[in-house]
PDB file of N, CA and C in Angstrom:
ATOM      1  N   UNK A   1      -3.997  35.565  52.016  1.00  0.00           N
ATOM      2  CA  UNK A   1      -4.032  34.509  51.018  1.00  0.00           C
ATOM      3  C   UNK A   1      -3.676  33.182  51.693  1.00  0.00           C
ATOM      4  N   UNK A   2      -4.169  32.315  51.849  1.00  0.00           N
ATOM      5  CA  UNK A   2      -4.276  31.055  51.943  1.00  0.00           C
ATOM      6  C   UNK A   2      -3.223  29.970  51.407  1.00  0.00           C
ATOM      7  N   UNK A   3      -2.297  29.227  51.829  1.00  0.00           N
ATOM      8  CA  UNK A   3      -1.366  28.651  51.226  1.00  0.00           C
ATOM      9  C   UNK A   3      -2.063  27.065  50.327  1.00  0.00           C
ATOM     10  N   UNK A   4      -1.364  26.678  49.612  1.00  0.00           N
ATOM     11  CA  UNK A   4      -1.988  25.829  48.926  1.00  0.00           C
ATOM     12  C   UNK A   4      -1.956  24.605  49.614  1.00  0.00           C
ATOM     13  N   UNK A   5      -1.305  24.457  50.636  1.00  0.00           N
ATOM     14  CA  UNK A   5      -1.945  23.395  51.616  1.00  0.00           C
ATOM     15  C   UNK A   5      -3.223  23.647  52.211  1.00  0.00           C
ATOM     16  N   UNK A   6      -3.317  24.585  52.963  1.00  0.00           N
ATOM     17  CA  UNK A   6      -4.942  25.200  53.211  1.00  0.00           C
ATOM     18  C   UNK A   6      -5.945  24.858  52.232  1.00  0.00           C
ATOM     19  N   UNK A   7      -5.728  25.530  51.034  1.00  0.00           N
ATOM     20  CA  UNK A   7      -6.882  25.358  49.973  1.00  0.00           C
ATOM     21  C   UNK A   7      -7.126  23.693  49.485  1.00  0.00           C
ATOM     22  N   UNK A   8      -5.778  23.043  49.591  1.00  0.00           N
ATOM     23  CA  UNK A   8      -6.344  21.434  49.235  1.00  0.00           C
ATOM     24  C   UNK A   8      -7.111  21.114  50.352  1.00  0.00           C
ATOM     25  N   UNK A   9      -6.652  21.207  51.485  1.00  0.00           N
ATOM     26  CA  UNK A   9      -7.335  20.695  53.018  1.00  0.00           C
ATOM     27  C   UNK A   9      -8.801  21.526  52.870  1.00  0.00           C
ATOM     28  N   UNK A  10      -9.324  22.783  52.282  1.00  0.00           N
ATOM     29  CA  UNK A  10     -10.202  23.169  52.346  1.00  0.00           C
ATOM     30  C   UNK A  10     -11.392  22.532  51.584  1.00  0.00           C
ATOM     31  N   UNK A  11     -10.445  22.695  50.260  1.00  0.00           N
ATOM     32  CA  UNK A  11     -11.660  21.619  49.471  1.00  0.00           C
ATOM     33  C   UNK A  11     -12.234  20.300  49.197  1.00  0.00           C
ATOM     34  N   UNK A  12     -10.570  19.392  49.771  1.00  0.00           N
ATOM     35  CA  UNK A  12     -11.038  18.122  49.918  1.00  0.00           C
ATOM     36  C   UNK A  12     -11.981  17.719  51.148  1.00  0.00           C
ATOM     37  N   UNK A  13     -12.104  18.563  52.149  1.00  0.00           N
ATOM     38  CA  UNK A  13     -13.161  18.373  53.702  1.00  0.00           C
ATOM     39  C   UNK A  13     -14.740  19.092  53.320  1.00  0.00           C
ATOM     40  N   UNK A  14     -14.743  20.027  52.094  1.00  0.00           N
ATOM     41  CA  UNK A  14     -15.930  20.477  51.928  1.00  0.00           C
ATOM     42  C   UNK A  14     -16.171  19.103  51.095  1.00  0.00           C
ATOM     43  N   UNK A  15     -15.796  18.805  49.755  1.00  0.00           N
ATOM     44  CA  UNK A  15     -16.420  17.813  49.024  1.00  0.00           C
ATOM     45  C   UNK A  15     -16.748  16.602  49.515  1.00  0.00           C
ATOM     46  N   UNK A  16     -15.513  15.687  50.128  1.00  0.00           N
ATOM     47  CA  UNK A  16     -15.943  14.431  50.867  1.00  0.00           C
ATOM     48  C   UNK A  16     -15.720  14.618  52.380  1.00  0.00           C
ATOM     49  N   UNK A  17     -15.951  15.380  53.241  1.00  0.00           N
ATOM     50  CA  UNK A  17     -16.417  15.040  54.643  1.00  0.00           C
ATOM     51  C   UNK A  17     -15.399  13.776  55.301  1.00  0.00           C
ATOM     52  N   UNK A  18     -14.559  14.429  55.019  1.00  0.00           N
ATOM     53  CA  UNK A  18     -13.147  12.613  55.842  1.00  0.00           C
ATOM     54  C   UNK A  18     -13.197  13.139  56.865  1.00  0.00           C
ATOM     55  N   UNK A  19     -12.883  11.985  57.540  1.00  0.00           N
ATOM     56  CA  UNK A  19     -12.911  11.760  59.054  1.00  0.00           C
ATOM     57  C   UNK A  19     -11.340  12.096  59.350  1.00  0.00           C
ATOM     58  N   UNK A  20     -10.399  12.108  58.226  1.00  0.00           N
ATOM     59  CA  UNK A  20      -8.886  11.964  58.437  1.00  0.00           C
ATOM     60  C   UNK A  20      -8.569  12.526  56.461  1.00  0.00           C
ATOM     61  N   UNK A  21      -7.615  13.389  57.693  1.00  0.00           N
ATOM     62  CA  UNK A  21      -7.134  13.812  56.042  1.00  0.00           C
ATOM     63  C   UNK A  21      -6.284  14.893  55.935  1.00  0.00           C
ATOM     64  N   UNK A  22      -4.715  14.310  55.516  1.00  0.00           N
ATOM     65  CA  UNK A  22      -3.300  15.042  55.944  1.00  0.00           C
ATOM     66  C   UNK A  22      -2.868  15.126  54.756  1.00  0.00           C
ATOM     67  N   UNK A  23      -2.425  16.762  54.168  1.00  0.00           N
ATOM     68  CA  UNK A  23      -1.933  16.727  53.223  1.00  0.00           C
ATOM     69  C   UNK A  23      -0.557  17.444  53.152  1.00  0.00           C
ATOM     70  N   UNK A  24       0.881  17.010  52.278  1.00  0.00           N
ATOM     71  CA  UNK A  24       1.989  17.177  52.924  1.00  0.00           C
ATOM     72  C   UNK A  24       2.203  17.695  51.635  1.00  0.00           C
ATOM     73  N   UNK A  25       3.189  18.602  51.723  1.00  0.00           N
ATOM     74  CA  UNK A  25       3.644  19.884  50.742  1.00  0.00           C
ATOM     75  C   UNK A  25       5.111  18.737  50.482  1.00  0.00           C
ATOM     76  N   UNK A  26       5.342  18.348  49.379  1.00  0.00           N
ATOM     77  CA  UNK A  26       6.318  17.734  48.877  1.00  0.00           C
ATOM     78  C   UNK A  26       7.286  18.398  47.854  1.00  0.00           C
ATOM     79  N   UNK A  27       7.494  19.583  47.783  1.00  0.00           N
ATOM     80  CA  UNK A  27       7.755  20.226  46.616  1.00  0.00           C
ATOM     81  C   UNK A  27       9.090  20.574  46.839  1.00  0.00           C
ATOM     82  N   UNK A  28       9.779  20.280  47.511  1.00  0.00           N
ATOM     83  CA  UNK A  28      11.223  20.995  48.238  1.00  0.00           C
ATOM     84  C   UNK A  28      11.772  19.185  47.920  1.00  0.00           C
ATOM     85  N   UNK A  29      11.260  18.326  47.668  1.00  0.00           N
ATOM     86  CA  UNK A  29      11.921  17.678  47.432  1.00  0.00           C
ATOM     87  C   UNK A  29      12.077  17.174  45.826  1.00  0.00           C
ATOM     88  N   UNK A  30      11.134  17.943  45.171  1.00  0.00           N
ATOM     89  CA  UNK A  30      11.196  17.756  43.722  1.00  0.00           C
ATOM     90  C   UNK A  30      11.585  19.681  43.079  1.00  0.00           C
ATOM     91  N   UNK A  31      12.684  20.223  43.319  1.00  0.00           N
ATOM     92  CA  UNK A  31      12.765  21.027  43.487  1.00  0.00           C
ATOM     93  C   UNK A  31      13.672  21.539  41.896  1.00  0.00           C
ATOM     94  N   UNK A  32      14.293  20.371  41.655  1.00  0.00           N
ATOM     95  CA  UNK A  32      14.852  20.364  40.321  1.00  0.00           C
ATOM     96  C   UNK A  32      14.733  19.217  39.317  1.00  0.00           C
ATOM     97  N   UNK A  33      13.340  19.213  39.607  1.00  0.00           N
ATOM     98  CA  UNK A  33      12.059  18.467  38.889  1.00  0.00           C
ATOM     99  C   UNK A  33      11.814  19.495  37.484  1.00  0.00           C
ATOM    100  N   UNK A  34      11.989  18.942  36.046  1.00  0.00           N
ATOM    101  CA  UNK A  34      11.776  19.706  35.139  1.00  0.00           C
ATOM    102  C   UNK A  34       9.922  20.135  35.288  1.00  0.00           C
ATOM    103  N   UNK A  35       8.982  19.525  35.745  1.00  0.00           N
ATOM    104  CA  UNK A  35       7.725  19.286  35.906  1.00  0.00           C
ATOM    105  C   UNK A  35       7.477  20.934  37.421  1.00  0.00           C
ATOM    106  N   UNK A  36       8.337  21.228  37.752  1.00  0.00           N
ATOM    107  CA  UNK A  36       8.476  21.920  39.060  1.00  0.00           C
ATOM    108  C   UNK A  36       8.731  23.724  38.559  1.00  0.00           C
ATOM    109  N   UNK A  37       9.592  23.561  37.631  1.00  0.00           N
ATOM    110  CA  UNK A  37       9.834  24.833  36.736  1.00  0.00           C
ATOM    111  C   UNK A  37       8.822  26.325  37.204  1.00  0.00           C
ATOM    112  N   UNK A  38       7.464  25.078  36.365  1.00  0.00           N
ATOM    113  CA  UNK A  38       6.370  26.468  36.374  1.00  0.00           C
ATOM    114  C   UNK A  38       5.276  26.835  37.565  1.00  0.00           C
ATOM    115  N   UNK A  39       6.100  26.404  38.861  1.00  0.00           N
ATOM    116  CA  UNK A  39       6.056  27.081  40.043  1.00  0.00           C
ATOM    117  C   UNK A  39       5.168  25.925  40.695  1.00  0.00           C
ATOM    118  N   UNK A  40       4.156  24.970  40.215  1.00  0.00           N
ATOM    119  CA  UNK A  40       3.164  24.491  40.486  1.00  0.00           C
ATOM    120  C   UNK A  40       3.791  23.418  41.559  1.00  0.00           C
ATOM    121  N   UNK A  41       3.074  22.311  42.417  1.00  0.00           N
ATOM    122  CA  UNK A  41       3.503  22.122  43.279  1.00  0.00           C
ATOM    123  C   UNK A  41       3.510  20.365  43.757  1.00  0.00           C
ATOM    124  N   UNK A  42       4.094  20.198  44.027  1.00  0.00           N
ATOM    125  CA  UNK A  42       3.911  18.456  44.885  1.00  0.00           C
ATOM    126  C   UNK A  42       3.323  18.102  45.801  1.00  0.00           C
ATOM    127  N   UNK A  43       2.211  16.791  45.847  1.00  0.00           N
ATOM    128  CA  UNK A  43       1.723  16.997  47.254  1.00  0.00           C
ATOM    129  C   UNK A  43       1.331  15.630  47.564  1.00  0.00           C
ATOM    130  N   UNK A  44       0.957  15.064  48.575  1.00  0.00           N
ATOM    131  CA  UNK A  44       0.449  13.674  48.819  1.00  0.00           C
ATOM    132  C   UNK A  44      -0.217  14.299  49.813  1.00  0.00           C
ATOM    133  N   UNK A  45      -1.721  13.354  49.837  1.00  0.00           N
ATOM    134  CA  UNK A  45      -3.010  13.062  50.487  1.00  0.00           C
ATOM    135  C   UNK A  45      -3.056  11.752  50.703  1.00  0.00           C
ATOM    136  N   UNK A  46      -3.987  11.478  52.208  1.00  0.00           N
ATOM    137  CA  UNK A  46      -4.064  11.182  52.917  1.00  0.00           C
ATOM    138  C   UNK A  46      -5.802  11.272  53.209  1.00  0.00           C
ATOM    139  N   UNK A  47      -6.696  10.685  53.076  1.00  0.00           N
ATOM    140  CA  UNK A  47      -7.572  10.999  52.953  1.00  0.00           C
ATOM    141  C   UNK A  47      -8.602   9.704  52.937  1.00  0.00           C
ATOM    142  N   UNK A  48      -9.483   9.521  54.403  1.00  0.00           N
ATOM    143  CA  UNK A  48     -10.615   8.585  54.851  1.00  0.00           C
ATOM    144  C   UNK A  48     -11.882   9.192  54.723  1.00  0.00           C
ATOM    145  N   UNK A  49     -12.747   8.789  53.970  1.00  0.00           N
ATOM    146  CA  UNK A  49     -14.097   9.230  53.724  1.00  0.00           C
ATOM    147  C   UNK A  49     -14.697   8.215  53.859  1.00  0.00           C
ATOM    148  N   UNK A  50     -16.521   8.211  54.250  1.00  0.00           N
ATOM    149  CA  UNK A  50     -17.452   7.939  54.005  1.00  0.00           C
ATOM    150  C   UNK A  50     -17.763   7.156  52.744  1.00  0.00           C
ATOM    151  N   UNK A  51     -17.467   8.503  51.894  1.00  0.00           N
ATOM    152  CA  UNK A  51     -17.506   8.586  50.101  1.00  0.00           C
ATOM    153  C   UNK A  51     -17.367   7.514  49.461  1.00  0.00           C
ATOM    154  N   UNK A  52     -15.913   6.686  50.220  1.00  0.00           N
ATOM    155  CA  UNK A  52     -14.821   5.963  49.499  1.00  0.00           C
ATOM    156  C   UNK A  52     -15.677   4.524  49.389  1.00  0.00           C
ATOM    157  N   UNK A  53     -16.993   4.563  50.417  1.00  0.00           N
ATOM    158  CA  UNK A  53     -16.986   2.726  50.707  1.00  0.00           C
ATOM    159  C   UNK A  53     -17.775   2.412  49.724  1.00  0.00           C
ATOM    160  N   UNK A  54     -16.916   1.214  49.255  1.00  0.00           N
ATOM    161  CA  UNK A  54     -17.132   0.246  48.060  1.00  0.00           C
ATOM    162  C   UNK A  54     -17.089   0.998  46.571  1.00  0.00           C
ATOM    163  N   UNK A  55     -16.148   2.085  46.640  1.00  0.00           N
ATOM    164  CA  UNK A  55     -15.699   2.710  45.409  1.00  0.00           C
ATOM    165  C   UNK A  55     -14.320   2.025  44.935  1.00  0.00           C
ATOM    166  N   UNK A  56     -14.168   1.721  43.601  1.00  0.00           N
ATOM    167  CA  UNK A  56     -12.302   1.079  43.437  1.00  0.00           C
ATOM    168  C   UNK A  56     -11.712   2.596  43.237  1.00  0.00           C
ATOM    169  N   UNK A  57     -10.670   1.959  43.505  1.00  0.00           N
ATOM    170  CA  UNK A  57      -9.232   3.296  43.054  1.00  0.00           C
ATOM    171  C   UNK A  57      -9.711   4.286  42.544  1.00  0.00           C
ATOM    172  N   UNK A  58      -9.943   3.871  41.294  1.00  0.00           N
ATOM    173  CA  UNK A  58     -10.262   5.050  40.205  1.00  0.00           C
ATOM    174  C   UNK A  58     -11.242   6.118  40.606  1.00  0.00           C
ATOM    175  N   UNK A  59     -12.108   5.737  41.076  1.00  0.00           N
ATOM    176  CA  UNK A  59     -13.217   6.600  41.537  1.00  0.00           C
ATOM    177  C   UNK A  59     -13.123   7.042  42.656  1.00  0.00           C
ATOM    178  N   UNK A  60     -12.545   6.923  43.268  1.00  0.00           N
ATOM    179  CA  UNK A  60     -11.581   7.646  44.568  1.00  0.00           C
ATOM    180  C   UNK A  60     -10.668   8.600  43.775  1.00  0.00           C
ATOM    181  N   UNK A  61     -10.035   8.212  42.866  1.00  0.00           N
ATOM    182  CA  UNK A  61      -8.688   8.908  42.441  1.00  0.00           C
ATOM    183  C   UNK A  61      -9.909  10.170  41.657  1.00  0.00           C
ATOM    184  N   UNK A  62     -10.925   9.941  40.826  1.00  0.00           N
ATOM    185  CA  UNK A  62     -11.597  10.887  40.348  1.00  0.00           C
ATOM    186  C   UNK A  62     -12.059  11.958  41.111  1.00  0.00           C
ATOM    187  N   UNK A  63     -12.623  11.633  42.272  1.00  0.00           N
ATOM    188  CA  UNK A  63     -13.199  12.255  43.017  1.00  0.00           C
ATOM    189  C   UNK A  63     -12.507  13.352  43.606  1.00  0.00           C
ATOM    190  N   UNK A  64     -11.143  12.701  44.345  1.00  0.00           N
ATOM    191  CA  UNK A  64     -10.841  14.053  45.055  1.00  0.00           C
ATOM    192  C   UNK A  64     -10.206  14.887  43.598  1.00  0.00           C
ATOM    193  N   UNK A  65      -9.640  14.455  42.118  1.00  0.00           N
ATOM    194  CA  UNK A  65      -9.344  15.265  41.387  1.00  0.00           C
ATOM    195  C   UNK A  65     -10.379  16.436  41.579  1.00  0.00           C
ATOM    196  N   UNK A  66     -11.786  15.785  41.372  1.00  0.00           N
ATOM    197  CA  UNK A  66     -13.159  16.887  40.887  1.00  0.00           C
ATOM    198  C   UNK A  66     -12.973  17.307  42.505  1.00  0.00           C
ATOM    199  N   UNK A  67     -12.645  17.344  43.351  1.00  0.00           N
ATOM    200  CA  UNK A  67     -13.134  18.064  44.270  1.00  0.00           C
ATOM    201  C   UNK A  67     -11.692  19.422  44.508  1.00  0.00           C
ATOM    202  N   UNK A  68     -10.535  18.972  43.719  1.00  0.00           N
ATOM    203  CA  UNK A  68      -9.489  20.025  43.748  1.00  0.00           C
ATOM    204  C   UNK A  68      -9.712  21.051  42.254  1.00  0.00           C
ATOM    205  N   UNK A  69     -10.328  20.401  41.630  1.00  0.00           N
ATOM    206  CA  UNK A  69     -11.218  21.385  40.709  1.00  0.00           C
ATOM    207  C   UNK A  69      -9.618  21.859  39.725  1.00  0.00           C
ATOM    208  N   UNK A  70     -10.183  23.147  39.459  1.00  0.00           N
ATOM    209  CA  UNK A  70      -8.990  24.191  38.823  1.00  0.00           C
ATOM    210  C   UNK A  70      -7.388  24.193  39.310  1.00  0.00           C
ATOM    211  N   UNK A  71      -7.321  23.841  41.070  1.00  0.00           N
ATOM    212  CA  UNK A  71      -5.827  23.229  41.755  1.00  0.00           C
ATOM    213  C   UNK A  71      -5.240  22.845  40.765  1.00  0.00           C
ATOM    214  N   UNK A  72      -5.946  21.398  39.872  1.00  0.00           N
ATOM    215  CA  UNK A  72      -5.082  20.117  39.597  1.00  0.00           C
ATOM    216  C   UNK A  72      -4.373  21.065  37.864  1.00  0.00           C
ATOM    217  N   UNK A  73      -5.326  22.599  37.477  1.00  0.00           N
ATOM    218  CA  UNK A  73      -4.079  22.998  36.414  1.00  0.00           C
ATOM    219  C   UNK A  73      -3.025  24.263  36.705  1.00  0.00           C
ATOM    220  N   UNK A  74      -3.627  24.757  38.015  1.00  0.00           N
ATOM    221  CA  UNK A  74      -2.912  26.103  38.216  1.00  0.00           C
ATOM    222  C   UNK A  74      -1.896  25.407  39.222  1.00  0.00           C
ATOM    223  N   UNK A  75      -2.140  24.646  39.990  1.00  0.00           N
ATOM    224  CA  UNK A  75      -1.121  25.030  41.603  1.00  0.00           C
ATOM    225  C   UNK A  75      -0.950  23.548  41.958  1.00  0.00           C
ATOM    226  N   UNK A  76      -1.260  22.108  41.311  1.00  0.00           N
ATOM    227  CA  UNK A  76      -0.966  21.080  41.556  1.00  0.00           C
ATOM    228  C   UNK A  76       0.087  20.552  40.193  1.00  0.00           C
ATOM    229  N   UNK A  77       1.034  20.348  40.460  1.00  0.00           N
ATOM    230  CA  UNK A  77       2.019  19.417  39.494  1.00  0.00           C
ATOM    231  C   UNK A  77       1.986  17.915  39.278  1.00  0.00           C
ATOM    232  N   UNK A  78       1.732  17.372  40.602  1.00  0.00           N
ATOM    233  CA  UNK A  78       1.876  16.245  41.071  1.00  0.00           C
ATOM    234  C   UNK A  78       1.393  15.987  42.371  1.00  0.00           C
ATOM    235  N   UNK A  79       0.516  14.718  42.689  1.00  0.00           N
ATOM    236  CA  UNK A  79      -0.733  14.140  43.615  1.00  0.00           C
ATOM    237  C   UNK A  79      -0.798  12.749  44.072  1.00  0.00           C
ATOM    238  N   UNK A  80      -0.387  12.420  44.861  1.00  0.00           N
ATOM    239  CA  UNK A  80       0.140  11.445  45.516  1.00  0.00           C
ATOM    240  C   UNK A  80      -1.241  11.329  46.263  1.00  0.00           C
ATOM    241  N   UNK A  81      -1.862  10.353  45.785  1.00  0.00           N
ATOM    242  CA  UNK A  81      -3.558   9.824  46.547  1.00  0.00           C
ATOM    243  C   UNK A  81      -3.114   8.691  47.459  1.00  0.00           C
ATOM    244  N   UNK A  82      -3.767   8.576  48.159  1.00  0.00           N
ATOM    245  CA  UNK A  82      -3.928   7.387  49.651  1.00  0.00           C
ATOM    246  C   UNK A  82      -5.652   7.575  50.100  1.00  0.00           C
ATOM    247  N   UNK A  83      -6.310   7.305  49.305  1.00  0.00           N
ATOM    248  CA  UNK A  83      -8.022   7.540  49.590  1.00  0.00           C
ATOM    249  C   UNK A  83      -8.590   6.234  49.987  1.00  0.00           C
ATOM    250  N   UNK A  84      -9.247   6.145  50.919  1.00  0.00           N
ATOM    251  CA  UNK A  84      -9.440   5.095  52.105  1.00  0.00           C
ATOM    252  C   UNK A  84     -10.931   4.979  51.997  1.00  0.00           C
ATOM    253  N   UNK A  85     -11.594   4.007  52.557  1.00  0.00           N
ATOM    254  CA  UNK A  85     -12.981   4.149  53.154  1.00  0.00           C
ATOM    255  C   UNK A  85     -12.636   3.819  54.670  1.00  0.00           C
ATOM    256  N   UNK A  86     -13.476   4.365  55.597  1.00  0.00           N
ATOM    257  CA  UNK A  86     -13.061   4.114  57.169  1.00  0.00           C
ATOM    258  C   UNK A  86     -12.975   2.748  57.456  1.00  0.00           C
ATOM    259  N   UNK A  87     -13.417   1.897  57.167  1.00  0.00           N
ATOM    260  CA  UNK A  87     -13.124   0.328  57.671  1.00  0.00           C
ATOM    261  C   UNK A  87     -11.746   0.076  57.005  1.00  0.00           C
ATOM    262  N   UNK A  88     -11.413   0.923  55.892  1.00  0.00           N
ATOM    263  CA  UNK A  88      -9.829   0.442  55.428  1.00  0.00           C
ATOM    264  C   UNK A  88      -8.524   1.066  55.921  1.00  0.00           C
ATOM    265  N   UNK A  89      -8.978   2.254  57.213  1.00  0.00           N
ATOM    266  CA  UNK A  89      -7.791   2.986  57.708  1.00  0.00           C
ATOM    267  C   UNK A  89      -7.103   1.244  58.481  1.00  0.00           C
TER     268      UNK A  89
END
């Protein structure tokens, strides 16, 4: 089984193709987080695509949601985006 860092890193590189893209398990620090309870998890991305150029926020922020799919109700709590286009690393 695959840890849920794997599976974000898996699906965010199949959907948008980033050139860069680090995702950090934050959950040990929200650990007595009432939001943390029902096991689900913390995370911040890091993430330069192609995808991103001349998209605003939002549609960056949409995108990698739709590309973590089912994650964002079973195994994501909380998502800390940093979505780039390569001229903006």
């Amino acid at each position: 089984m695959s840890t849920r860092v794997e599976q974000i890193r898996a699906r965010l590189g199949a959907a948008l193709a980033p050139s860069v893209l680090d995702v950090e398990d934050e959950s040990h620090r929200h650990a007595k987080h009432p939001g943390a309870r029902d096991g689900r998890g913390h995370f911040r991305v890091h993430v330069v695509s192609e995808t991103f150029r001349g998209q605003p926020a939002l549609a960056r922020h949409r995108a990698v949601y739709a590309a973590l799919g089912e994650l964002m109700q079973t195994d994501i709590h909380a998502l800390a985006i940093d979505a780039r286009a390569p001229e903006e690393e």
